[in-house]
N, C-alpha and C. Protein backbone atom coordinates (compact mmCIF):
# COMPACT_ATOMS: atom_id res chain seq x y z
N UNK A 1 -5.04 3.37 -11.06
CA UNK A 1 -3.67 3.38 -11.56
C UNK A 1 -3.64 2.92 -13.02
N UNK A 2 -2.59 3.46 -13.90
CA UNK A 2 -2.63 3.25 -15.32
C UNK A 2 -2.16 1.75 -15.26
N UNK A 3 -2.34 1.14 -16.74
CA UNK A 3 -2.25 -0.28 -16.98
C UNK A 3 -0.62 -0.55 -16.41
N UNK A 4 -0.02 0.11 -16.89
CA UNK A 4 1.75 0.05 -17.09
C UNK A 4 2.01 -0.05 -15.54
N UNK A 5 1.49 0.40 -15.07
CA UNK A 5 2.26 0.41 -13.48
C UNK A 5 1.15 -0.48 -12.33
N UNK A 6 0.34 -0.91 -12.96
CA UNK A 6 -0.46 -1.84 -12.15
C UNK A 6 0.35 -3.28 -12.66
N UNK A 7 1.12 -3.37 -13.98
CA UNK A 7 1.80 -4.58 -14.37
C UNK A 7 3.10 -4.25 -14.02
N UNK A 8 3.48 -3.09 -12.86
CA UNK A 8 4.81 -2.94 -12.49
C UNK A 8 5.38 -3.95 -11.29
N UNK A 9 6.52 -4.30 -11.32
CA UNK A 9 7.41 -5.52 -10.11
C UNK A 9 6.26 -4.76 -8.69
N UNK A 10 5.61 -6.00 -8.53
CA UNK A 10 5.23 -5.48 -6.78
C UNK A 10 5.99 -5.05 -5.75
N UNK A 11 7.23 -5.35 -5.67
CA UNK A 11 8.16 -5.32 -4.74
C UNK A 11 8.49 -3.49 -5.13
N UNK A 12 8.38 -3.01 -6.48
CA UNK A 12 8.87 -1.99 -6.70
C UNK A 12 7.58 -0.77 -6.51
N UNK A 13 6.59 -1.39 -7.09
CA UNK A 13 5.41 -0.39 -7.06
C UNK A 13 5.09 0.20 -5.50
N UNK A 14 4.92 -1.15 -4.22
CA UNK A 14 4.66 -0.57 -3.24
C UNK A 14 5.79 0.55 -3.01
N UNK A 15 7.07 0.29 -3.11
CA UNK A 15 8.35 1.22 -2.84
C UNK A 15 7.90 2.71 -3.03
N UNK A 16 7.36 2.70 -4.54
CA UNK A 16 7.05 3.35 -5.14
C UNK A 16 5.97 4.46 -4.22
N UNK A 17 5.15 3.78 -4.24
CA UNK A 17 3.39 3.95 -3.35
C UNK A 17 3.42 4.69 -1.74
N UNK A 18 4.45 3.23 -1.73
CA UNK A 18 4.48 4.17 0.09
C UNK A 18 5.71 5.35 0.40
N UNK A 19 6.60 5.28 -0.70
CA UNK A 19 7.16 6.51 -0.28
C UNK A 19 6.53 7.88 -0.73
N UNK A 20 5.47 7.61 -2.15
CA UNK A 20 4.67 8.98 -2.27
C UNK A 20 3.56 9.43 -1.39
N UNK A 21 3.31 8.52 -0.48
CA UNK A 21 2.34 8.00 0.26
C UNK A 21 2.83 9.09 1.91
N UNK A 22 4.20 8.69 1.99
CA UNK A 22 4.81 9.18 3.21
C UNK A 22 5.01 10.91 2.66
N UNK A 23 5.61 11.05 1.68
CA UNK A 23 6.02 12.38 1.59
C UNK A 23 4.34 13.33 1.53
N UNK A 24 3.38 12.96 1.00
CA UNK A 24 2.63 13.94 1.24
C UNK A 24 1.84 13.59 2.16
N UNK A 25 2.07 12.51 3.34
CA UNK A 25 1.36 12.58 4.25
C UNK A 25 2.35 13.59 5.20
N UNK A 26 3.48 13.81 4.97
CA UNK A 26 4.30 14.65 5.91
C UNK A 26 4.29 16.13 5.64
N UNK A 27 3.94 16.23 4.40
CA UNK A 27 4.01 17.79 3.68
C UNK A 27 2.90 18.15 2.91
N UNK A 28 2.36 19.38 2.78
CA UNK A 28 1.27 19.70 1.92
C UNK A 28 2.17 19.23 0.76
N UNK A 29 0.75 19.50 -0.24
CA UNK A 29 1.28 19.35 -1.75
C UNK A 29 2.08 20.30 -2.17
N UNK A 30 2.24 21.05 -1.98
CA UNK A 30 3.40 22.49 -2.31
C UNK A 30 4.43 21.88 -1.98
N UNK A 31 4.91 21.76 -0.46
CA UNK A 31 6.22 21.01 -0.34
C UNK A 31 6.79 20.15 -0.47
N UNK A 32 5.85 19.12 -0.57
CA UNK A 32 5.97 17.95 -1.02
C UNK A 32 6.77 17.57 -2.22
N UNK A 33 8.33 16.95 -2.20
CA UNK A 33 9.34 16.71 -3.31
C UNK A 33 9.39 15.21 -3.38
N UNK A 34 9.23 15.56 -5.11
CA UNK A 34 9.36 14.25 -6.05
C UNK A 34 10.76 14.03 -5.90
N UNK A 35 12.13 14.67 -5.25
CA UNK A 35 13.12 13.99 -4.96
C UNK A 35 12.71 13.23 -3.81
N UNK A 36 12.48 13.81 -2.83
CA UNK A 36 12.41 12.79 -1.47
C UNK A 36 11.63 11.42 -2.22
N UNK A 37 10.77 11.52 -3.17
CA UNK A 37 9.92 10.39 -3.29
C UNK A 37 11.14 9.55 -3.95
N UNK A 38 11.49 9.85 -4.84
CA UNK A 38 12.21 8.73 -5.86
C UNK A 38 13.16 8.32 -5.09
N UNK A 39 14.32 9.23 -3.96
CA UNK A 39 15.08 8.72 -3.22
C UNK A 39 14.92 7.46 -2.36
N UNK A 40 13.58 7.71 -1.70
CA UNK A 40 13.14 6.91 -1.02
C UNK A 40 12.85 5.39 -1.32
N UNK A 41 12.22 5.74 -2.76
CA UNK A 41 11.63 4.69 -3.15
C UNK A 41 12.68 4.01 -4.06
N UNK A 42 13.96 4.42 -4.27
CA UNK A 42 15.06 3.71 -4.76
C UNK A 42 14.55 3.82 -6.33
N UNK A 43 14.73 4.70 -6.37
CA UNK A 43 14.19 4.79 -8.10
C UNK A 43 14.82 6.57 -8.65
N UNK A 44 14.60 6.27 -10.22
CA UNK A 44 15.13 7.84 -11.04
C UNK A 44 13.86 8.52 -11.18
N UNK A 45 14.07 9.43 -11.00
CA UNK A 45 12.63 10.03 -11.63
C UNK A 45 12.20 10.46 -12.48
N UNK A 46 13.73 9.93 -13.81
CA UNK A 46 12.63 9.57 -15.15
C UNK A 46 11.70 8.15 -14.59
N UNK A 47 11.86 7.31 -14.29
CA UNK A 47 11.22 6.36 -13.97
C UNK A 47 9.68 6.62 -13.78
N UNK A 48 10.04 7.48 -12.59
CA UNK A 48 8.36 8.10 -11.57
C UNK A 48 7.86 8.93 -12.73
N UNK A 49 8.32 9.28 -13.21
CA UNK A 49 7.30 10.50 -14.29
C UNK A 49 7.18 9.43 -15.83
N UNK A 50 7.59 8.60 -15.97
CA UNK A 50 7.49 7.65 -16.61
C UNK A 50 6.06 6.59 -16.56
N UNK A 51 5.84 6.55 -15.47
CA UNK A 51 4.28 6.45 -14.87
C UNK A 51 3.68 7.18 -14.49
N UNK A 52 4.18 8.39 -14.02
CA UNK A 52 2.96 9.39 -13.54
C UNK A 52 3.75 10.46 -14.16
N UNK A 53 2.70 11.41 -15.38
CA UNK A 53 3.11 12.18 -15.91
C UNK A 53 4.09 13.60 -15.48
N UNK A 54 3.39 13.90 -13.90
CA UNK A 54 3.86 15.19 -13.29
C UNK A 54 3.35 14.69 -11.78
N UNK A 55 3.72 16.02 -11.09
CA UNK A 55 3.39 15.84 -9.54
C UNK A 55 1.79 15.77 -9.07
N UNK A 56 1.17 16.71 -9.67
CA UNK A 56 -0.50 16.56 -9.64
C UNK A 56 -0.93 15.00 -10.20
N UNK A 57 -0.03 14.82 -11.62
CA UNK A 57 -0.53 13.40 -11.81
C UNK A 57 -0.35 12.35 -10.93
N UNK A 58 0.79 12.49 -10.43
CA UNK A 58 1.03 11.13 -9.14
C UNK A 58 0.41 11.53 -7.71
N UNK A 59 -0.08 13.04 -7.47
CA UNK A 59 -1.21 12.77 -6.35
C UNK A 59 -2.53 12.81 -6.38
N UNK A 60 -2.96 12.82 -7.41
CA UNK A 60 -4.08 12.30 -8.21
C UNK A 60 -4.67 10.83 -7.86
N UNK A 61 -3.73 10.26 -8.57
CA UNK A 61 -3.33 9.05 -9.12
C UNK A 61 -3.47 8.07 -7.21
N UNK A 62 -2.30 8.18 -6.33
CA UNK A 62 -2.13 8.23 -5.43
C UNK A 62 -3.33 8.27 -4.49
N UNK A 63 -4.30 9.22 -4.78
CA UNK A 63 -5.50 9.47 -3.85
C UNK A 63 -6.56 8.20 -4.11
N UNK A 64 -6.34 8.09 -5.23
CA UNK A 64 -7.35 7.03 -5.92
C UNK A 64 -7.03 5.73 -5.68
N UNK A 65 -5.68 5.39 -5.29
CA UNK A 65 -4.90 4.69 -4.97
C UNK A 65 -5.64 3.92 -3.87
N UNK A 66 -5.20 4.74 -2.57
CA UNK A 66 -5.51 4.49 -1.39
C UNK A 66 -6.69 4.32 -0.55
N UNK A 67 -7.80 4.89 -1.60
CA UNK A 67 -9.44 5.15 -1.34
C UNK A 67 -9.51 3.87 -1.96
N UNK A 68 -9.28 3.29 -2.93
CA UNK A 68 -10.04 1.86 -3.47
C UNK A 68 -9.46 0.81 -2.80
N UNK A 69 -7.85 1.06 -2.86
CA UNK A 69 -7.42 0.15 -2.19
C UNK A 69 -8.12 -0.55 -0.65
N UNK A 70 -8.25 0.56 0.19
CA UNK A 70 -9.02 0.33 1.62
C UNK A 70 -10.42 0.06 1.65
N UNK A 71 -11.20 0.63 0.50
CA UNK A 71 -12.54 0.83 0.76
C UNK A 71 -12.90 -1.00 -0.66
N UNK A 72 -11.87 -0.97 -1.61
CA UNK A 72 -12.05 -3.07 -1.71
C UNK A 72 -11.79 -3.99 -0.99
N UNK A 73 -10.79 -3.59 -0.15
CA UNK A 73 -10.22 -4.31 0.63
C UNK A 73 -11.55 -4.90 2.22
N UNK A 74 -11.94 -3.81 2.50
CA UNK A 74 -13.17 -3.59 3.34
C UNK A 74 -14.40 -4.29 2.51
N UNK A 75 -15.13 -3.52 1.05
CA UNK A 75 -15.93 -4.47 0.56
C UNK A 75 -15.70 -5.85 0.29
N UNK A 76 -14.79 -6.46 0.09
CA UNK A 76 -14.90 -7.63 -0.27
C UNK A 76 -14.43 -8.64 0.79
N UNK A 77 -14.13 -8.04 1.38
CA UNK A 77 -13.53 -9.07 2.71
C UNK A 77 -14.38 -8.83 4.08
N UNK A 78 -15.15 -8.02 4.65
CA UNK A 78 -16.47 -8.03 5.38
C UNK A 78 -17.07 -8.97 5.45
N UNK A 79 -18.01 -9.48 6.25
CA UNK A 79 -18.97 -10.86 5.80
C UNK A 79 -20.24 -9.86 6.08
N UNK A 80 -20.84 -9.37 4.94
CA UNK A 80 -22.61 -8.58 5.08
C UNK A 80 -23.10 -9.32 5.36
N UNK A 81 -23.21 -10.44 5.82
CA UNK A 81 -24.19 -11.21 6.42
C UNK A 81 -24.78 -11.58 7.92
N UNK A 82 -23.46 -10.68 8.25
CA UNK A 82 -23.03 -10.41 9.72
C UNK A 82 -23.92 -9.27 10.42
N UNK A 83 -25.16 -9.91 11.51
CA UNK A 83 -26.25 -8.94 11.92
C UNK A 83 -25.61 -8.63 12.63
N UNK A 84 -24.50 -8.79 13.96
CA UNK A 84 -23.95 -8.12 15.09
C UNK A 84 -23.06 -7.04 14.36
N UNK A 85 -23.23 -6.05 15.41
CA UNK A 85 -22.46 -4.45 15.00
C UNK A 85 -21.24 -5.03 15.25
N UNK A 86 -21.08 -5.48 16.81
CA UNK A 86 -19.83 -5.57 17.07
C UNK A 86 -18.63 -6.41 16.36
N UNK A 87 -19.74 -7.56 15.93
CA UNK A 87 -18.72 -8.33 14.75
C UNK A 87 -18.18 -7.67 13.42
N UNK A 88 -19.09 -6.75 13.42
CA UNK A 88 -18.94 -6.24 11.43
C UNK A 88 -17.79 -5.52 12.15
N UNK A 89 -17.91 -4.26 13.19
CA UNK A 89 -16.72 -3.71 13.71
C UNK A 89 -15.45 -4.21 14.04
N UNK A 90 -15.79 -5.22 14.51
CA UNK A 90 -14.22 -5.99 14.41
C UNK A 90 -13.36 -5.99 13.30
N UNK A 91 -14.24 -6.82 12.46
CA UNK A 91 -13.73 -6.93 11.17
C UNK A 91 -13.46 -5.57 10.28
N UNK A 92 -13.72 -4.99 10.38
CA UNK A 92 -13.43 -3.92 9.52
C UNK A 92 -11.81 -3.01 10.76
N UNK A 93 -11.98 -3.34 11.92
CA UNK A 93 -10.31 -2.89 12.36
C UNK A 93 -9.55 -3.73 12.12
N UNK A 94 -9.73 -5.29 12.20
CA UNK A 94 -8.62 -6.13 11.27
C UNK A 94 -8.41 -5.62 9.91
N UNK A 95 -9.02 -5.65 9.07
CA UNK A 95 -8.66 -5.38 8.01
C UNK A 95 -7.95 -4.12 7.40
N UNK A 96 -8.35 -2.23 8.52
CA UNK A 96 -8.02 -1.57 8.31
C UNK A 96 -6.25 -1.94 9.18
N UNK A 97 -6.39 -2.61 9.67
CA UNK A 97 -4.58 -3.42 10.48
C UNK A 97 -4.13 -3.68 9.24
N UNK A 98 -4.13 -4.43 8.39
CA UNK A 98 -4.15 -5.61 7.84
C UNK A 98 -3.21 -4.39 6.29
N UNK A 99 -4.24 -3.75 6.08
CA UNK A 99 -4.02 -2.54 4.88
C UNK A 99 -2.90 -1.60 5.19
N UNK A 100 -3.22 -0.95 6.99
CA UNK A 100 -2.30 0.04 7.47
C UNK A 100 -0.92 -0.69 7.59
N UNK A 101 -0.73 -2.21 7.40
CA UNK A 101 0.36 -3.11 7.80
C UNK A 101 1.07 -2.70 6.57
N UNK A 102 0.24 -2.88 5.24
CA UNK A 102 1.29 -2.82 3.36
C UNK A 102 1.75 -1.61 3.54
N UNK A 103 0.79 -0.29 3.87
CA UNK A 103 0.95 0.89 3.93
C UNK A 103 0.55 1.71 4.61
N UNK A 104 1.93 1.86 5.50
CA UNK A 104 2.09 2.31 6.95
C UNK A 104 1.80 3.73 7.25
N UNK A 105 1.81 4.42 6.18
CA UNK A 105 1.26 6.19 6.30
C UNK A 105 0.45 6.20 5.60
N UNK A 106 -0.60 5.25 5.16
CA UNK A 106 -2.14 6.03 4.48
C UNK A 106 -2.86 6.71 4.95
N UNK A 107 -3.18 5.98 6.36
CA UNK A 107 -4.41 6.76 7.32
C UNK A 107 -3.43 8.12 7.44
N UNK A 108 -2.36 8.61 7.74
CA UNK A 108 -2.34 9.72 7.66
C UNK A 108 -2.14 10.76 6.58
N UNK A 109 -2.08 9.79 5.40
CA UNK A 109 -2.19 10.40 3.82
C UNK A 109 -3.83 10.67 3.70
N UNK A 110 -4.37 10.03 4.33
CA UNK A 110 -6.23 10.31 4.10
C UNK A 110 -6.40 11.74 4.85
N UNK A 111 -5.94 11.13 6.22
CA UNK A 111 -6.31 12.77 6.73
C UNK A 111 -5.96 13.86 6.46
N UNK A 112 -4.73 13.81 6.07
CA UNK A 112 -4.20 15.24 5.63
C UNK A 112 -4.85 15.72 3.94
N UNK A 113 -5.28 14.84 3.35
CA UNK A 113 -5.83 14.63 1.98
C UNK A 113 -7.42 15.70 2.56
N UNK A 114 -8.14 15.23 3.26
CA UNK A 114 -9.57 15.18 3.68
C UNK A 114 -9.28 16.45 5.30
N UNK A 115 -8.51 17.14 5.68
CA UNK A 115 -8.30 17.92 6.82
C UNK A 115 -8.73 18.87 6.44
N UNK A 116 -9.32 19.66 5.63
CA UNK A 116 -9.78 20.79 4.98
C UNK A 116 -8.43 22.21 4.25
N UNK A 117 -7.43 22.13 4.55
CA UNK A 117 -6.10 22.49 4.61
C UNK A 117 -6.19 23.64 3.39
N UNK A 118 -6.43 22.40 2.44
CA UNK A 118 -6.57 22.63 0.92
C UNK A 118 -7.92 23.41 0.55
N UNK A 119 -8.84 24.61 0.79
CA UNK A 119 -9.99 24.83 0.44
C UNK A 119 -11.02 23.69 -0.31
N UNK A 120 -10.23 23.67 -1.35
CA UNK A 120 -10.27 23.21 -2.78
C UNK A 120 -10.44 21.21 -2.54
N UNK A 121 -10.03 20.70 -2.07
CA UNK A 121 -9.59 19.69 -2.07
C UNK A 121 -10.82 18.56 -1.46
N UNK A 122 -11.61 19.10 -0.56
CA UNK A 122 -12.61 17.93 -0.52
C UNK A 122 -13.51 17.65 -1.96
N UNK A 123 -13.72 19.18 -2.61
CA UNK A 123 -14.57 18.80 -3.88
C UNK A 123 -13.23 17.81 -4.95
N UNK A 124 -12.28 18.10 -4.84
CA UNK A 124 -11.40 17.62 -6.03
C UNK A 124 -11.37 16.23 -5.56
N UNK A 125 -11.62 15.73 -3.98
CA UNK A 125 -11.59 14.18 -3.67
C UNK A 125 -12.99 13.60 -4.63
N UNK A 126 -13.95 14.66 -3.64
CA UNK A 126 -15.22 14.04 -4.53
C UNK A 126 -15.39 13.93 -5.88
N UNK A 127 -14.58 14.52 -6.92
CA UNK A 127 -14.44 14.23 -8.18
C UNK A 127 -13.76 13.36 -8.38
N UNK A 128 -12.89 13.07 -7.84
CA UNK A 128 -11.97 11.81 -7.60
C UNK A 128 -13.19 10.48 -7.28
N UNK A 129 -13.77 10.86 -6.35
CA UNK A 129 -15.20 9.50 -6.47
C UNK A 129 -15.51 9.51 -7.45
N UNK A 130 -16.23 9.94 -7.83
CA UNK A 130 -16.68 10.07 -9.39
C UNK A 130 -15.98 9.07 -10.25
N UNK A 131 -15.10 9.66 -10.46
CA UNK A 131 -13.65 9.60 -11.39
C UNK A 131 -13.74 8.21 -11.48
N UNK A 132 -13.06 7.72 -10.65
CA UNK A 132 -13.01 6.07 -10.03
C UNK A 132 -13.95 5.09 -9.68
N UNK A 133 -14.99 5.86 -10.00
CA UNK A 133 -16.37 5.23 -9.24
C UNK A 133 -16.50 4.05 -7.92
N UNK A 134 -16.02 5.37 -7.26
CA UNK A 134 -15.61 5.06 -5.60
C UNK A 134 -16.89 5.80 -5.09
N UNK A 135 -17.83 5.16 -4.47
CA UNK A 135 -19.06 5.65 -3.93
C UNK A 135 -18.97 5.59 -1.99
N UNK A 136 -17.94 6.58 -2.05
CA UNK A 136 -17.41 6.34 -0.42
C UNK A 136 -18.27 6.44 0.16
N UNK A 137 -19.38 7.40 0.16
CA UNK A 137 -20.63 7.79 1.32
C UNK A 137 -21.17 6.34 1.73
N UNK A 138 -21.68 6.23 0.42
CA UNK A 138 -22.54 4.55 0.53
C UNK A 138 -22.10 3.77 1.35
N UNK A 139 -20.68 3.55 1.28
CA UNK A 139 -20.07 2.62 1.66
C UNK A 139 -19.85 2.60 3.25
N UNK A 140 -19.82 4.04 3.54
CA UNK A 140 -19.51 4.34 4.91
C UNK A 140 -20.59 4.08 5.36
N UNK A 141 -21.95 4.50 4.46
CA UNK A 141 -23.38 4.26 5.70
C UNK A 141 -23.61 2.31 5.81
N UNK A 142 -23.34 1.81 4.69
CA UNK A 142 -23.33 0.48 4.78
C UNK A 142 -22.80 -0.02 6.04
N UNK A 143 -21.42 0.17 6.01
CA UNK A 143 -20.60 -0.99 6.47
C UNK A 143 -21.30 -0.81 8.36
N UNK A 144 -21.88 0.22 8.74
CA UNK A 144 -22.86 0.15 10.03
C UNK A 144 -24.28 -0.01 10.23
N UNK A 145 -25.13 0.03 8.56
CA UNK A 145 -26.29 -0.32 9.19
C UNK A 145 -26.49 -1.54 8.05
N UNK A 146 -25.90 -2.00 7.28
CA UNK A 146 -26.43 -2.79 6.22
C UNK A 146 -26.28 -4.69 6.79
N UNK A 147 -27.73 -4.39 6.94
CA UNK A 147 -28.45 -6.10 7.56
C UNK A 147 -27.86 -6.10 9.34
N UNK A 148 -27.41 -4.99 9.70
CA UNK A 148 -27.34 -4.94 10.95
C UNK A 148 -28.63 -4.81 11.77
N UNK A 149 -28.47 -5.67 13.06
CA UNK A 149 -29.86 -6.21 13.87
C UNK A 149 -29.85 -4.72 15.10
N UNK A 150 -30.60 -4.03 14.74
CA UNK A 150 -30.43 -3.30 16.30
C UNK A 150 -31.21 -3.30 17.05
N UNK A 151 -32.06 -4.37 17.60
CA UNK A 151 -33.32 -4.76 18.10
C UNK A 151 -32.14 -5.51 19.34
N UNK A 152 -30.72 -5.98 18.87
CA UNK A 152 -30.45 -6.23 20.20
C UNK A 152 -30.33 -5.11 21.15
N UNK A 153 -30.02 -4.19 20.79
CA UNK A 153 -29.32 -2.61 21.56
C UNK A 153 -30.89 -2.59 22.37
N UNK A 154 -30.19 -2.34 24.01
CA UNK A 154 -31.29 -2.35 25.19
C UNK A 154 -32.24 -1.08 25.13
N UNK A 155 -31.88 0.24 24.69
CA UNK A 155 -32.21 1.41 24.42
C UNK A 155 -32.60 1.78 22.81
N UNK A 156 -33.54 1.45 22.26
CA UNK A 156 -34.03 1.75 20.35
C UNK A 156 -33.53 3.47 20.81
N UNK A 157 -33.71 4.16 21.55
CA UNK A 157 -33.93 5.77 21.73
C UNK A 157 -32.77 6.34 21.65
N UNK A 158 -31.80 5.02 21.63
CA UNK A 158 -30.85 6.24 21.77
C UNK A 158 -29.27 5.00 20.97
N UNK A 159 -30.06 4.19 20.33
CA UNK A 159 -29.18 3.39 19.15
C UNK A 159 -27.67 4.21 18.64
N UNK A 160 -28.20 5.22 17.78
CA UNK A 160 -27.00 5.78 16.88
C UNK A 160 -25.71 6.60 18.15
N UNK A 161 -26.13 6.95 18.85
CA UNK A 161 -25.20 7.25 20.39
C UNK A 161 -24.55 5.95 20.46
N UNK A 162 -25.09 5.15 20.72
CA UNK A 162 -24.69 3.72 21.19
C UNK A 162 -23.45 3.59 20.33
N UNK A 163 -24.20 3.57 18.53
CA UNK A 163 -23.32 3.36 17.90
C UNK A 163 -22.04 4.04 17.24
N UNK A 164 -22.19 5.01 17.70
CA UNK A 164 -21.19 6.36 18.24
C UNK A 164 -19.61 6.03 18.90
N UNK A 165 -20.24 5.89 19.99
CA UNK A 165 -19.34 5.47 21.33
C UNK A 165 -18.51 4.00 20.95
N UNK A 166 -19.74 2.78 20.49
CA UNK A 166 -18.93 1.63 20.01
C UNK A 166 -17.66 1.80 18.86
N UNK A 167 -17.80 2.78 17.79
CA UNK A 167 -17.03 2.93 16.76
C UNK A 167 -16.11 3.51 17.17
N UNK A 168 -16.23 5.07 18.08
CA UNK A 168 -15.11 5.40 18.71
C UNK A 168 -13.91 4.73 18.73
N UNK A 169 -14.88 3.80 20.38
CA UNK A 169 -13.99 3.28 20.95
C UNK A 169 -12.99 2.04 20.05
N UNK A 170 -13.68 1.58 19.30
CA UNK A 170 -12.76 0.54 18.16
C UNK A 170 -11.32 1.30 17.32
N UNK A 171 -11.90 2.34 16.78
CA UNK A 171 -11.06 2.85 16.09
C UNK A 171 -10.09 3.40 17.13
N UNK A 172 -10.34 3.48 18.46
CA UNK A 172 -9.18 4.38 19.17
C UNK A 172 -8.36 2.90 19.46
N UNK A 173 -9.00 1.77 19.44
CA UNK A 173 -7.93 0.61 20.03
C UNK A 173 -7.04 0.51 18.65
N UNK A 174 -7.93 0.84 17.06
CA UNK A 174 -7.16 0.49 16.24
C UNK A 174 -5.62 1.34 15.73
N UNK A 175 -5.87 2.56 16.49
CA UNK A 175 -5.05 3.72 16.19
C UNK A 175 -3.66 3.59 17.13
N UNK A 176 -4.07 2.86 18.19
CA UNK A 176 -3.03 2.05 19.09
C UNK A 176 -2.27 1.18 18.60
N UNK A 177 -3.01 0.03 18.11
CA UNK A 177 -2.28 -0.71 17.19
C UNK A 177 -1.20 -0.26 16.34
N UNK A 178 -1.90 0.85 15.01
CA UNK A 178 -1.27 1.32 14.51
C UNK A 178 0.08 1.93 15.15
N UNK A 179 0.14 2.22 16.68
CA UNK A 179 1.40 2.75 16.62
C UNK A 179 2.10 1.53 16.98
N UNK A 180 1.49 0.58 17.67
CA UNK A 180 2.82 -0.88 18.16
C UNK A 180 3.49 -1.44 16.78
N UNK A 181 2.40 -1.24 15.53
CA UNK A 181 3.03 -1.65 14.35
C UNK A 181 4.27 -0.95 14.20
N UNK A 182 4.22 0.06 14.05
CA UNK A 182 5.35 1.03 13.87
C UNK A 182 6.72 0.70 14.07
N UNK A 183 6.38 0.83 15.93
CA UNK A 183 7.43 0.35 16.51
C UNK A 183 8.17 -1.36 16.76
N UNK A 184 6.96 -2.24 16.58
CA UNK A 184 7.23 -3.58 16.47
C UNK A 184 7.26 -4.50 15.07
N UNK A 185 6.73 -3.38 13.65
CA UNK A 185 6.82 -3.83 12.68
C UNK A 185 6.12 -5.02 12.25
N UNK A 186 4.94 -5.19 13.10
CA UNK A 186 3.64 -6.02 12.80
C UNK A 186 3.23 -6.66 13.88
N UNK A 187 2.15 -7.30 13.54
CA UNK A 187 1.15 -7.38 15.07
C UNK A 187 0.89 -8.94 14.87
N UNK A 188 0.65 -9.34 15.76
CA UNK A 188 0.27 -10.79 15.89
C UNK A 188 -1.83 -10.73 15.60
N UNK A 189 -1.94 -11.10 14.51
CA UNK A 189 -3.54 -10.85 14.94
C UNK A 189 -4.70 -11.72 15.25
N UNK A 190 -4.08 -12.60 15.62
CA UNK A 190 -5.06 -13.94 16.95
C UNK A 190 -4.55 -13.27 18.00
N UNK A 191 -4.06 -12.41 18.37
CA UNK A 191 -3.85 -11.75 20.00
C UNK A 191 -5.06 -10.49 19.42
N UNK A 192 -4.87 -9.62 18.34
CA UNK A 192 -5.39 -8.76 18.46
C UNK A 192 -7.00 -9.25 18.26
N UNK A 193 -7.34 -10.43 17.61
CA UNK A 193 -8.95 -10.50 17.88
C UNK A 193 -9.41 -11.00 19.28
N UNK A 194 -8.34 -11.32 20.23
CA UNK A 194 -8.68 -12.45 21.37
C UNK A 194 -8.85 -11.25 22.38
N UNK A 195 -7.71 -9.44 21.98
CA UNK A 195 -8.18 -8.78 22.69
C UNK A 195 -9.64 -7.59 22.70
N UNK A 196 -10.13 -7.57 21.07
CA UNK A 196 -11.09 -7.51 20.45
C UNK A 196 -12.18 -7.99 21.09
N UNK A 197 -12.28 -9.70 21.08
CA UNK A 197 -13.52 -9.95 21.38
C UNK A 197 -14.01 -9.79 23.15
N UNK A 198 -12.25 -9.58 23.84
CA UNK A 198 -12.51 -9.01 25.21
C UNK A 198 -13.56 -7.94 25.29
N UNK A 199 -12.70 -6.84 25.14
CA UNK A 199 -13.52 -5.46 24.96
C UNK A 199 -15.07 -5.17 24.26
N UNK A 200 -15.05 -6.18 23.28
CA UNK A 200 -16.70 -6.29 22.99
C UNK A 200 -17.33 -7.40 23.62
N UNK A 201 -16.74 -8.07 24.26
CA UNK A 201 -18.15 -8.57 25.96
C UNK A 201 -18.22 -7.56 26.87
N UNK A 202 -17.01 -6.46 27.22
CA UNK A 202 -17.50 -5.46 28.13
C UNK A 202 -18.25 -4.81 27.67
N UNK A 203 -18.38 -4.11 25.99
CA UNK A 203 -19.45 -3.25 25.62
C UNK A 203 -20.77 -3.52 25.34
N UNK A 204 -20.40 -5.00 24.87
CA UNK A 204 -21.74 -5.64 24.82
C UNK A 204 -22.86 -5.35 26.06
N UNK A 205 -22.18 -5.96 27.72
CA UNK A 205 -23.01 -5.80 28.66
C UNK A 205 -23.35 -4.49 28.76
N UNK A 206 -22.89 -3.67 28.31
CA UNK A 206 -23.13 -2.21 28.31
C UNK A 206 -24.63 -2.08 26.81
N UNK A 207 -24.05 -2.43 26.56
CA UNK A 207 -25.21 -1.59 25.45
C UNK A 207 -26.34 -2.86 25.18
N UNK A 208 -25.90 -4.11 25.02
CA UNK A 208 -26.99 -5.00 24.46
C UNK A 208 -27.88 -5.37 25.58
N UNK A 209 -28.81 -6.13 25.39
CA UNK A 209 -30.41 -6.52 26.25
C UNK A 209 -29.45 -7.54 27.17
């Protein structure tokens, strides 16, 4: 994001963020209107084009947004020091809670961003890595094997299955969440690690020695 609007009122920028955030997670980029955005976000849209030059510039801008935002938020708050899978996994669905809590339609601004829809659009993300020097791959192979112990897993033959099924299943409890947020407008999250560390003693006896 440009200097000017990273020193913009927080209270106004997210406004800003998550209503451009919602409109093209609801609409391709074609349909997608810079009225619905500014309406939403309680703003003119000299304002919005005042920071973001045009509509490509604010979903540009926007993409880059939401990829650093989640993927710093994840690097720097992880503990890499952490050899259990199941712990690093935890932590990384708190935190994707934690992110999906500021901004409630990203994960579905990513997918529809990354759904293939657009021909064009996975290379224009990956220039967007570039761009930002957002090294998403890395990051994705990290955050599951980096200083992770898999000498506990009872089966070496059949590890990455293992670790398959474990990620799954996390992200499907986290996608749940995501909808009680919705409807309850935030989550208590000492319930959600107490039901966390449930479900990883059942998988544990399942997969570890």
């Amino acid at each position: 994001m440009d200097l000017l609007f990273q020193n913009m009122d927080p209270d106004k920028k997210d406004r800003i963020i998550n209503a451009a955030i919602e409109e093209f997670s609801l609409y391709p980029y074609e349909k997608a209107s810079t009225n619905n955005i500014v309406n939403n976000a309680g703003i003119s849209k000299g304002l919005l084009f005042h920071y973001f030059g045009n509509k490509q510039d604010l979903y540009e801008k926007l993409i880059a947004f939401v990829l650093d935002k989640l993927f710093n938020e994840i690097t720097s708050k992880v503990e890499w020091d952490e050899r259990d899978l199941f712990e690093r996994i935890k932590s990384i669905v708190i935190i994707k809670l934690k992110v999906g809590h500021a901004y409630p339609n990203m994960f579905d601004f990513i997918i529809k961003v990354l759904s293939g829809k657009n021909t064009n659009m996975i290379e224009e993300v990956k220039d967007l890595y570039k761009k930002y020097g957002l090294n998403i791959q890395d990051l994705l192979s990290d955050l599951y094997t980096k200083n992770i112990d898999y000498s506990l897993f009872a089966d070496p033959h059949t590890v990455v299955e293992c670790v398959n099924v474990i990620r799954w299943t996390m992200e499907k409890y986290a996608e749940e969440n995501f909808l009680k947020m919705e409807t309850m407008g935030g989550l208590n999250y000492d319930k959600v690690s107490a039901e966390l560390d449930t479900y990883i003693g059942i998988l544990k006896k399942t997969f570890y020695k």
